[in-house]
Protein backbone atom coordinates (compact mmCIF):
# COMPACT_ATOMS: atom_id res chain seq x y z
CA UNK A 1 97.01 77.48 94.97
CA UNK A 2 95.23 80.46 94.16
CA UNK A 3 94.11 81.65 91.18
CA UNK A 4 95.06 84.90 88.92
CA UNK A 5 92.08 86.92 88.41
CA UNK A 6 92.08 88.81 84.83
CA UNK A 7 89.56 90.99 83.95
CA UNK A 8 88.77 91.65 80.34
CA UNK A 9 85.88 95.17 80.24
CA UNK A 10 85.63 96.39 76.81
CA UNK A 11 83.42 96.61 73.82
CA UNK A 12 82.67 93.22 72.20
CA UNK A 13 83.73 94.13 68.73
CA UNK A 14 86.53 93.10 65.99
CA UNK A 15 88.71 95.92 66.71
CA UNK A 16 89.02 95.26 70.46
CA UNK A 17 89.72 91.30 69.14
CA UNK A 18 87.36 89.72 71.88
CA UNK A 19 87.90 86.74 70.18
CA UNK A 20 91.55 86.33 71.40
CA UNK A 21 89.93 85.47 74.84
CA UNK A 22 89.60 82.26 74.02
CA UNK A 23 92.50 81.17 72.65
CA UNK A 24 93.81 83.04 75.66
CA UNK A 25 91.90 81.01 78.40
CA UNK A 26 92.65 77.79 76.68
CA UNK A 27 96.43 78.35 76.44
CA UNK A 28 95.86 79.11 80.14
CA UNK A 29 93.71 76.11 80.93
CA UNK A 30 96.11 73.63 78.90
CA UNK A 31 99.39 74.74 80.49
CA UNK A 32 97.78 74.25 83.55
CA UNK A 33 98.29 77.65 84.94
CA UNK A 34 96.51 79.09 87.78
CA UNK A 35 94.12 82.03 86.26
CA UNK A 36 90.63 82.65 85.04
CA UNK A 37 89.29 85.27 82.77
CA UNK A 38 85.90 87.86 83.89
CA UNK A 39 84.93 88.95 80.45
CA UNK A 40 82.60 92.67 80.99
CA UNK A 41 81.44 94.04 77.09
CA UNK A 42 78.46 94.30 74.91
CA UNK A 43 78.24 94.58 71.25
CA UNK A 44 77.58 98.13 70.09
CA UNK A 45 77.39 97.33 66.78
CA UNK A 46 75.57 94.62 67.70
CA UNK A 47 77.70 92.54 65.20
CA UNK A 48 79.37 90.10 67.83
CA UNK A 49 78.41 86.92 69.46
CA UNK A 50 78.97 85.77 73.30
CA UNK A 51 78.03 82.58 72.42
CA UNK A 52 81.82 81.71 71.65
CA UNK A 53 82.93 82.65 75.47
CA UNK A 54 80.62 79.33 76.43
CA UNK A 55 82.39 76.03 77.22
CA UNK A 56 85.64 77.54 78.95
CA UNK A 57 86.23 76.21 82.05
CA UNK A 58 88.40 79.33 82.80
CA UNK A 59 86.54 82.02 80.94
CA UNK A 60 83.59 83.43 82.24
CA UNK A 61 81.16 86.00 80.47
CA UNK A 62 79.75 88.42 82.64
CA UNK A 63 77.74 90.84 81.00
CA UNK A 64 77.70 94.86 80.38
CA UNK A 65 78.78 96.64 82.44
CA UNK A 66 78.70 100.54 83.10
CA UNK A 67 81.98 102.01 83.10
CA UNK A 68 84.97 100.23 84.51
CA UNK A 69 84.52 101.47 88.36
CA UNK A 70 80.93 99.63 88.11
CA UNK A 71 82.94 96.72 88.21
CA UNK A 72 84.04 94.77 91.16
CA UNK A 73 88.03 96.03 90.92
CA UNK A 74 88.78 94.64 94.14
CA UNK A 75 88.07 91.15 93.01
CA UNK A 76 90.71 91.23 90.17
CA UNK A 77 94.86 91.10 90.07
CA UNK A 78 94.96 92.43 86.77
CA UNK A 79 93.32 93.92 83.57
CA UNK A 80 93.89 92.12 79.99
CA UNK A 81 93.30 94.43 77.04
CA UNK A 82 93.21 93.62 73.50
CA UNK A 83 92.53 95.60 70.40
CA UNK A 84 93.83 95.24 66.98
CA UNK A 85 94.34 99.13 67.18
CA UNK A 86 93.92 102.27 69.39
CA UNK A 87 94.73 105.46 71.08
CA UNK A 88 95.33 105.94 74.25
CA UNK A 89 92.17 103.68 75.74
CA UNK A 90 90.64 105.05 78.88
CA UNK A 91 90.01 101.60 79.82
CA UNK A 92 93.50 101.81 80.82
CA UNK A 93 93.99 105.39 82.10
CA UNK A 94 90.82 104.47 84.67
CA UNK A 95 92.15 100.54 85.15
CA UNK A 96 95.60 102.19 86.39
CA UNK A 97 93.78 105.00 88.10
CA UNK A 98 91.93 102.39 89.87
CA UNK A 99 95.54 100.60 91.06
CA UNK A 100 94.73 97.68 88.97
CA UNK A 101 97.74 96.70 86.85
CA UNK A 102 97.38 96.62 83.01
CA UNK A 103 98.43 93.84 80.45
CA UNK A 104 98.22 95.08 77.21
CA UNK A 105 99.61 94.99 73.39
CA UNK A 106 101.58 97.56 71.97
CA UNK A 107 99.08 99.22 69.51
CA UNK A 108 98.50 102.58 68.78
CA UNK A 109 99.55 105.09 71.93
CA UNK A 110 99.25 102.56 74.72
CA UNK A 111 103.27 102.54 75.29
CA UNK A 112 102.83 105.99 76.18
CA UNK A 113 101.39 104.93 79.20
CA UNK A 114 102.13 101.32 79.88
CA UNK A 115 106.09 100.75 80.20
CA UNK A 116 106.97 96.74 80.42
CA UNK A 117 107.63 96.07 83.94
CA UNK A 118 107.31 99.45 85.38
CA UNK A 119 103.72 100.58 84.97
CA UNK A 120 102.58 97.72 82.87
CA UNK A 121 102.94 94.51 81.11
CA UNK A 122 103.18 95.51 77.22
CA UNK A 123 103.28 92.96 74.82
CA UNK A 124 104.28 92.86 71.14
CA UNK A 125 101.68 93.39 68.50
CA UNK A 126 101.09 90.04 66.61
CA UNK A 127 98.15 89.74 64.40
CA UNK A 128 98.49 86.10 64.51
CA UNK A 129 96.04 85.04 66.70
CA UNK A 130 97.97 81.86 68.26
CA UNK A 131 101.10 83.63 68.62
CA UNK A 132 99.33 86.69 70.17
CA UNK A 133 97.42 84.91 72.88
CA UNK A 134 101.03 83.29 73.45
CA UNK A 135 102.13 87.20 74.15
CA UNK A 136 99.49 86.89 76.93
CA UNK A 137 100.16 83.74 78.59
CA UNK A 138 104.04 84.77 78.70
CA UNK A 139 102.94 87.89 80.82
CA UNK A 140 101.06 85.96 83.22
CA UNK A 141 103.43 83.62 83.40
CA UNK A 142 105.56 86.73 84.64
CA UNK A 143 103.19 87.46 87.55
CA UNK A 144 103.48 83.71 88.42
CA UNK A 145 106.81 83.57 88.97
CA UNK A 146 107.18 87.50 90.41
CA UNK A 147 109.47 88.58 87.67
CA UNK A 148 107.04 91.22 88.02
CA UNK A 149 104.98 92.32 90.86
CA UNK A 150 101.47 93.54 90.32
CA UNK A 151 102.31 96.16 93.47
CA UNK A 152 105.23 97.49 91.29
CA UNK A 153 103.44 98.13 87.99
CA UNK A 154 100.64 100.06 90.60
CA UNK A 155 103.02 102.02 91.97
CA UNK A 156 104.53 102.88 88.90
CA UNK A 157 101.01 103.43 87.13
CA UNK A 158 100.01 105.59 89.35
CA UNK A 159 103.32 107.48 89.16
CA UNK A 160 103.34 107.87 85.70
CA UNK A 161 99.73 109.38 86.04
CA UNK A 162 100.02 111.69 88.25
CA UNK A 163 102.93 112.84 86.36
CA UNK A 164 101.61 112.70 82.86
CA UNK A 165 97.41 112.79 83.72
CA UNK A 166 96.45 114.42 86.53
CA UNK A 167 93.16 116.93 86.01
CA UNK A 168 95.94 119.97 86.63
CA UNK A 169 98.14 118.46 83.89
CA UNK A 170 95.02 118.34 81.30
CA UNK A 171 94.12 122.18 82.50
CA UNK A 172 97.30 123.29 81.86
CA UNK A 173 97.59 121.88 78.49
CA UNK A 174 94.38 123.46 76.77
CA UNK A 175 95.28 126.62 78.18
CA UNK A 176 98.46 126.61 76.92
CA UNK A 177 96.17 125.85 73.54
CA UNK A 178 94.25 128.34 73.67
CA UNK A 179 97.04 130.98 74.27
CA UNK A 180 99.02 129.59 71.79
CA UNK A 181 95.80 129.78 69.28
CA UNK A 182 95.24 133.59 70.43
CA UNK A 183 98.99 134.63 69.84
């Protein structure tokens, strides 16, 4: 009986397709399954409505919000991120940081650090709107019925950052620039 709790924290702009909120949340809301969106942005560009997050019984708009540990983590199973395109987002490097698993597409260098099922949920890239809110819903339906566990992808999140991200790791790699520049 209870509810999934996604949180969405990002820009509201057409590159981080904000817009695909809704047609997640009423996928969600018409199959009848159990979770409700917290939507965090603002418009830097100040080219984007929240108007269109209004009327969702399962979407709520929230605000802005200064950076992601602002936000009350503890309150949310999961982060949903969507973008048309990116790097590596830190939105994600501080959401898994933060133990809070990740659900996002694969777009730019985001499979470098979220593996399906192991630190992650990572969906295929569909610029289809429909078809890519579709990707979403699947994934939560995969937290619904445990295929995946959201302690799993923490674990492994975490794992992989330690590994891959830790401050030492960065240190280590500009030296290893800078020696390689002075040689």
């Amino acid at each position: 009986g209870n509810k999934l709790r996604l949180l969405w924290a990002s820009r509201i702009e057409y590159q981080k397709r904000s817009d695909l909120l809704i047609h997640i949340a009423r996928l969600l809301h018409e199959a009848t399954i159990p979770a409700h969106i917290d939507v965090y942005g603002t418009s830097v560009l100040n080219d984007s409505s929240t108007e269109f997050f209004q009327d969702i019984p399962n979407l709520n708009f929230k605000g802005g919000f200064n950076g992601l540990t602002s936000l009350p983590l503890q309150d949310y199973d999961a982060l949903i991120y969507t973008s048309y395109f990116d790097g590596i987002p830190n939105v994600l490097l501080e959401a898994m940081s933060c133990e809070l698993p990740v659900i996002a597409p694969n777009v730019g260098g985001i499979d470098e650090i979220v593996v399906d099922g192991k630190t992650g949920i990572l969906l295929p890239h569909e610029l289809e709107p429909h078809q890519m809110a579709q990707n979403y819903v699947t994934a939560v339906r995969r937290i619904i019925k445990n295929e995946v566990t959201l302690a799993e992808l923490s674990a492994g999140a975490t794992h992989l950052l330690s590994k891959q991200h830790a401050p030492e790791k960065f240190a280590s790699a500009v030296k290893r620039i800078f020696i390689d520049a002075a040689q």
